[in-house]
C-alpha atoms as a PDB file:
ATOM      1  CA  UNK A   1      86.860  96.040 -21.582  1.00  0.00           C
ATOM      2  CA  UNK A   2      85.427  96.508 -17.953  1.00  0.00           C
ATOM      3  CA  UNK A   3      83.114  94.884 -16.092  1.00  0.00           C
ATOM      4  CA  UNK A   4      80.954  95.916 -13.443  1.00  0.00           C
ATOM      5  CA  UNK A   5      79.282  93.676 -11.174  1.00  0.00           C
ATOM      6  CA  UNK A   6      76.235  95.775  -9.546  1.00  0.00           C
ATOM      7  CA  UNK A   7      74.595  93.970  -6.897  1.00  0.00           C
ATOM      8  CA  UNK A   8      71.953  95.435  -4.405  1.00  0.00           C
ATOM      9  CA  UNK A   9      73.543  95.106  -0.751  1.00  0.00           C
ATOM     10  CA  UNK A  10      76.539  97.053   1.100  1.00  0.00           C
ATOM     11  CA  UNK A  11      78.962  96.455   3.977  1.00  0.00           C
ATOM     12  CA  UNK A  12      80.320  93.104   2.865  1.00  0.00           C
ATOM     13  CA  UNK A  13      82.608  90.946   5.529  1.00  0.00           C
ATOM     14  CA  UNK A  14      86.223  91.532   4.846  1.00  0.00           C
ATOM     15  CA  UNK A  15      86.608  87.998   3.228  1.00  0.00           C
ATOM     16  CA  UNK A  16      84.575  89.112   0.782  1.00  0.00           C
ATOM     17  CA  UNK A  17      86.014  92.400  -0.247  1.00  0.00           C
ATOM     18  CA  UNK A  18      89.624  90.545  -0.450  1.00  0.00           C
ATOM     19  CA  UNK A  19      88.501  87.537  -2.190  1.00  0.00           C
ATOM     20  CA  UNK A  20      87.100  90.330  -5.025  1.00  0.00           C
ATOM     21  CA  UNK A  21      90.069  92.749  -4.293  1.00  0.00           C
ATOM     22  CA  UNK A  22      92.501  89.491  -5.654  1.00  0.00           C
ATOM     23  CA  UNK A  23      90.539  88.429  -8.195  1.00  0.00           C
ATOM     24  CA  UNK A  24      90.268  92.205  -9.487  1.00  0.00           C
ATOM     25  CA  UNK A  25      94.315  92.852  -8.956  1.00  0.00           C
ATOM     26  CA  UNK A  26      95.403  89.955 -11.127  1.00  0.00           C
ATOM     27  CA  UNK A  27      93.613  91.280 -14.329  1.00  0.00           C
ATOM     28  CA  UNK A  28      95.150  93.403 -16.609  1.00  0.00           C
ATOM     29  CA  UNK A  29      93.789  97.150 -16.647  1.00  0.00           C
ATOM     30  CA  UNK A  30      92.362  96.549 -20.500  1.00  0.00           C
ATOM     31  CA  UNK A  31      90.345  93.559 -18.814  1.00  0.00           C
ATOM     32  CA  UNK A  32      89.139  95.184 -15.760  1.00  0.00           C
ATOM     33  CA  UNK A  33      86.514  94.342 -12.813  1.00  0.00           C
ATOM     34  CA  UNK A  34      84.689  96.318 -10.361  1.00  0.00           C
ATOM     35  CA  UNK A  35      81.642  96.085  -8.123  1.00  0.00           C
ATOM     36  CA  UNK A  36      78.825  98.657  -7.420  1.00  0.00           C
ATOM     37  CA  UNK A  37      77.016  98.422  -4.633  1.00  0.00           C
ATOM     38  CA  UNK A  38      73.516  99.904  -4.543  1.00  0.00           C
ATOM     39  CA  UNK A  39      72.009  99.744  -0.838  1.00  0.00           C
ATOM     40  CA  UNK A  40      69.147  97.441   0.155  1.00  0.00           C
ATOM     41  CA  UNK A  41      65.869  99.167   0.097  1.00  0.00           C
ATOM     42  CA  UNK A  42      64.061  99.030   3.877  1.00  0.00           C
ATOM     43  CA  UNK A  43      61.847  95.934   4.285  1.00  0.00           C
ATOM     44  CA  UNK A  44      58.754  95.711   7.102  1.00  0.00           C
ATOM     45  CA  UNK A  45      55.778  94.238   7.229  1.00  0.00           C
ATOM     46  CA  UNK A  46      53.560  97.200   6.158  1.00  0.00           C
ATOM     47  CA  UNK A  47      56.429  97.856   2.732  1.00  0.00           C
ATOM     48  CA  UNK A  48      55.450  96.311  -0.392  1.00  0.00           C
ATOM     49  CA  UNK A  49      58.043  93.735  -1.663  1.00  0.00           C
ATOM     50  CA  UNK A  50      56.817  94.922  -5.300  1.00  0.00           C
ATOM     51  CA  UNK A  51      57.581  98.391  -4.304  1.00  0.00           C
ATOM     52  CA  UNK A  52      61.196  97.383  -2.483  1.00  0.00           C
ATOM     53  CA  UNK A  53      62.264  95.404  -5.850  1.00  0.00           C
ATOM     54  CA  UNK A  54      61.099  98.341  -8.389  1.00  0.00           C
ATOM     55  CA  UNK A  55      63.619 100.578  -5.818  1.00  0.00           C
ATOM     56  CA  UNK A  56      66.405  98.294  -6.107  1.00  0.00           C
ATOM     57  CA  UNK A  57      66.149  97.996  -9.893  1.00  0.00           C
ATOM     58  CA  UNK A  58      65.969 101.524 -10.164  1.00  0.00           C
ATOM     59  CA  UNK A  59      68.972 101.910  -8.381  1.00  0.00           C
ATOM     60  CA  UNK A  60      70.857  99.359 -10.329  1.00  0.00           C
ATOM     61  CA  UNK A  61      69.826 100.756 -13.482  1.00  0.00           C
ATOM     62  CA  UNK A  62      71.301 104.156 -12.375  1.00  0.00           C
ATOM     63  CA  UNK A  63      74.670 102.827 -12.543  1.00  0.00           C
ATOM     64  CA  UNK A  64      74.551 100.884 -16.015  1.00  0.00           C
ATOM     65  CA  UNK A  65      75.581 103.046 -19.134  1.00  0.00           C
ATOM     66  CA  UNK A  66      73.219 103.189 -22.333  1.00  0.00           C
ATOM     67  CA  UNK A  67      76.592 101.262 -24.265  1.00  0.00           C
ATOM     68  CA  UNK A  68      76.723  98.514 -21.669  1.00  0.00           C
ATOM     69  CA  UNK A  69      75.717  95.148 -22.641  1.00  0.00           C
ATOM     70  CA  UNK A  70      73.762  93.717 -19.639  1.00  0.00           C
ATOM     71  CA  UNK A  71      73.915  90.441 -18.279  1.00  0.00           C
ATOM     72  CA  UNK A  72      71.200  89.907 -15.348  1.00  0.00           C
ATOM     73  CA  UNK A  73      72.345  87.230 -12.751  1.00  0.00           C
ATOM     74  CA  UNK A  74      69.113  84.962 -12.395  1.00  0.00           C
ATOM     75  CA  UNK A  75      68.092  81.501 -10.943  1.00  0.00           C
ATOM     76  CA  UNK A  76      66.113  81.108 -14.349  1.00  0.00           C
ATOM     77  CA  UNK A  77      68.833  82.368 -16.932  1.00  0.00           C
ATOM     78  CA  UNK A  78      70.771  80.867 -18.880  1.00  0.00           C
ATOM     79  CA  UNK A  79      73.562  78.153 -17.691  1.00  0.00           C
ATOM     80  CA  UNK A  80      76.960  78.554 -19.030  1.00  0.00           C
ATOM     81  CA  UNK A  81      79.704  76.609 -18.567  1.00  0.00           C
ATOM     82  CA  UNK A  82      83.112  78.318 -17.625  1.00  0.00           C
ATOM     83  CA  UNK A  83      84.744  78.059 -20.892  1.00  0.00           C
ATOM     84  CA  UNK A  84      80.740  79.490 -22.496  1.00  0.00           C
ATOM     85  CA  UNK A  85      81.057  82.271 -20.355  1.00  0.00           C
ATOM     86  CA  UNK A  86      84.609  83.051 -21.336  1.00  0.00           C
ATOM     87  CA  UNK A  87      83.187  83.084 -25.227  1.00  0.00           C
ATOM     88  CA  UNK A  88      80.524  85.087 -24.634  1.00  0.00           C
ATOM     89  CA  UNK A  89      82.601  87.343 -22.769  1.00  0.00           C
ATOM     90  CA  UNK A  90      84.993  87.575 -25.747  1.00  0.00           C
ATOM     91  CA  UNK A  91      82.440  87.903 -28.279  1.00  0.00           C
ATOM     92  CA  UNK A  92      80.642  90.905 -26.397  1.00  0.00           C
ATOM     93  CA  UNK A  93      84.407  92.360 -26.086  1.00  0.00           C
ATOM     94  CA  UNK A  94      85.007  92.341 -29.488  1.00  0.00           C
ATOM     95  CA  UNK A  95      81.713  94.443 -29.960  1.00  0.00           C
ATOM     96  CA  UNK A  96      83.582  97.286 -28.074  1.00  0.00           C
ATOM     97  CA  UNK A  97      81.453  97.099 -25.310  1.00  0.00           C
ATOM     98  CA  UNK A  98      81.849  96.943 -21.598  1.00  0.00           C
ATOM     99  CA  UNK A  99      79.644  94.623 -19.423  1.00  0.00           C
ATOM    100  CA  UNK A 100      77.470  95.185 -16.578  1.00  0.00           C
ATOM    101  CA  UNK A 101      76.383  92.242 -14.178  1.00  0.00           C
ATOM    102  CA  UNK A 102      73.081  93.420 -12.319  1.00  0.00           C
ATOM    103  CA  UNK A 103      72.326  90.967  -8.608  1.00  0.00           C
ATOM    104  CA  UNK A 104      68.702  91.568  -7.263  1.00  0.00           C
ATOM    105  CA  UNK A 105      68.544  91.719  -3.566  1.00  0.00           C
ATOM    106  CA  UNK A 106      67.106  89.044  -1.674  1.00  0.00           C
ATOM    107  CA  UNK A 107      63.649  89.277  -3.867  1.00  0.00           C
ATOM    108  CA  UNK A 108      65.224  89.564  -7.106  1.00  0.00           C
ATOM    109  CA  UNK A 109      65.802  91.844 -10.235  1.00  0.00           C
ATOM    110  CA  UNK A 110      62.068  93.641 -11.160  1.00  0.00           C
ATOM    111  CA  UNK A 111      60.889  93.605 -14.776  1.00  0.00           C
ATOM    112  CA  UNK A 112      62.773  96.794 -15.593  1.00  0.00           C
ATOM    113  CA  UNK A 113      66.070  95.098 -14.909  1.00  0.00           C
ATOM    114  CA  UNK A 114      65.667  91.973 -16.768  1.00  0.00           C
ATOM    115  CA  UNK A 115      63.443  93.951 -19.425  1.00  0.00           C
ATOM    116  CA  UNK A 116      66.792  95.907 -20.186  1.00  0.00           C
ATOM    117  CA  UNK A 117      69.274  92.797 -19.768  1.00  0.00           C
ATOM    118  CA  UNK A 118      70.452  91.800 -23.410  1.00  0.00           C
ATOM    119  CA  UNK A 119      70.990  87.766 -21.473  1.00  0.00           C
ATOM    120  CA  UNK A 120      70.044  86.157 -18.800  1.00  0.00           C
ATOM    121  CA  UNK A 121      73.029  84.215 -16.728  1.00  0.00           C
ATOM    122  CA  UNK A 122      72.597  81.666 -14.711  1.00  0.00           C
ATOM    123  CA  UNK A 123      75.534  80.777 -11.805  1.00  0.00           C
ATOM    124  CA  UNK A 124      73.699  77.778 -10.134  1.00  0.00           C
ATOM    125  CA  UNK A 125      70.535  76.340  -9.701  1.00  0.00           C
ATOM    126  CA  UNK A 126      71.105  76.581  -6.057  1.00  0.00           C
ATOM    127  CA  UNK A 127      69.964  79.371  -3.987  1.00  0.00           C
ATOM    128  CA  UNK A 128      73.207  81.467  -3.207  1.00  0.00           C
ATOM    129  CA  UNK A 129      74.034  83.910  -0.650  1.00  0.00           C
ATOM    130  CA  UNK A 130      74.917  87.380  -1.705  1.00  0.00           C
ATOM    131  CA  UNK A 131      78.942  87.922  -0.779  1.00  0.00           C
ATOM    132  CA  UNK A 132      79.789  84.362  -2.091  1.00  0.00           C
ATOM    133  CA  UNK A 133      77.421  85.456  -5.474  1.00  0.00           C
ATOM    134  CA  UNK A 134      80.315  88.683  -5.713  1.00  0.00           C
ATOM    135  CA  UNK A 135      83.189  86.167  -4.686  1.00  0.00           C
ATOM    136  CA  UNK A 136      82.089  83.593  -7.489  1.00  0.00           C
ATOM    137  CA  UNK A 137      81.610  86.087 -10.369  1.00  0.00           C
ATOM    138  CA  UNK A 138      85.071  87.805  -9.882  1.00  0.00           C
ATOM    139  CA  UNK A 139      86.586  84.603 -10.095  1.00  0.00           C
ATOM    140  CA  UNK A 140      85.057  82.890 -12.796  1.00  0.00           C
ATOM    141  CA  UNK A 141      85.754  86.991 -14.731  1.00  0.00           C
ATOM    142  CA  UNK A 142      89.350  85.745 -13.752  1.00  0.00           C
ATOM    143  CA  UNK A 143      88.984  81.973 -14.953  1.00  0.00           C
ATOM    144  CA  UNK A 144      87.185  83.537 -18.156  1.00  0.00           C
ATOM    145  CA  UNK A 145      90.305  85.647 -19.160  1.00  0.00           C
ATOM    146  CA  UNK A 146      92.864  82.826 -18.061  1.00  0.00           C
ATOM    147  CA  UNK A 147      91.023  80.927 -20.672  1.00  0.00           C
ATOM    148  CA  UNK A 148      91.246  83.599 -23.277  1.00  0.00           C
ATOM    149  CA  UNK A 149      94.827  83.995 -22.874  1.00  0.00           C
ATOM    150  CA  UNK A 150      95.786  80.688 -22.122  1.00  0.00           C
ATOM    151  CA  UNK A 151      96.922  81.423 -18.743  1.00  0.00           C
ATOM    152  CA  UNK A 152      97.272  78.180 -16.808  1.00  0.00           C
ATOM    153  CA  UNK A 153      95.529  79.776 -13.991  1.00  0.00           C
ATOM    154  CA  UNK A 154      92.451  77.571 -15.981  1.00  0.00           C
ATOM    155  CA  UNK A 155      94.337  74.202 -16.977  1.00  0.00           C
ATOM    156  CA  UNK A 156      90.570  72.428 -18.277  1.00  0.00           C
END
């Protein structure tokens, strides 16, 4: 199985690229974890936000596969605990498929994103900024196999 995070935004700080570069090297290669970046469409004041968000999710939806099962990160989706994330994880791997994770920019995923996600995922209530979001999901991908293979990485 792999699984892509694709998130709108490029040139992360260095702590974030080696927080996900750690997470990534401790899974094994049939349980693997990558990010896409798609670049931030331009914002001013005479740009329509409609317009920027339709550009993003474009973009996004360039990278996803027609087999992936896709999992939109939203405010509104669905809250999972650790050890429901790890089962759904598991259940979608033993469908043979791989996963993509789509992150909106700062406006959001547009209606074609979340139109093609088959869930909604929720990581917090809270408002979240971007390079933690990437930081978070690659380690709760790590906590999720650690569960699955009773690693004690996860000792719930």
């Amino acid at each position: 199985m792999k699984i892509n995070l694709i998130s709108v935004g490029t040139r992360m700080p260095a702590w974030v690229e080696s927080g996900i570069t750690e997470y990534a090297k401790r899974l094994p290669s049939d349980f693997a974890f990558s990010v896409t970046e798609v670049p931030l469409a331009k914002r001013g004041k005479s740009i329509d936000i409609e317009q920027v968000i339709r550009k993003e999710s474009d973009a996004l939806l360039s990278r996803v596969r027609p087999q992936d099962y896709v999992v939109a990160m939203e405010v509104e989706g669905k809250a999972l605990s650790t050890e429901g994330m790890a089962a759904r994880i598991d259940a979608i791997r033993m469908e043979g498929r791989n996963i993509a994770l789509l992150v909106g920019g700062p406006d959001g995923l547009g209606a074609s994103c979340l139109a093609r996600a088959d869930e909604k995922w929720s990581l917090s209530a809270l408002t979240l900024p971007h390079p933690l979001v990437r930081i978070l999901i690659a380690e709760q991908v790590y906590r999720a196999w650690s569960i699955l293979n009773a690693h004690p990485y996860h000792r719930g």
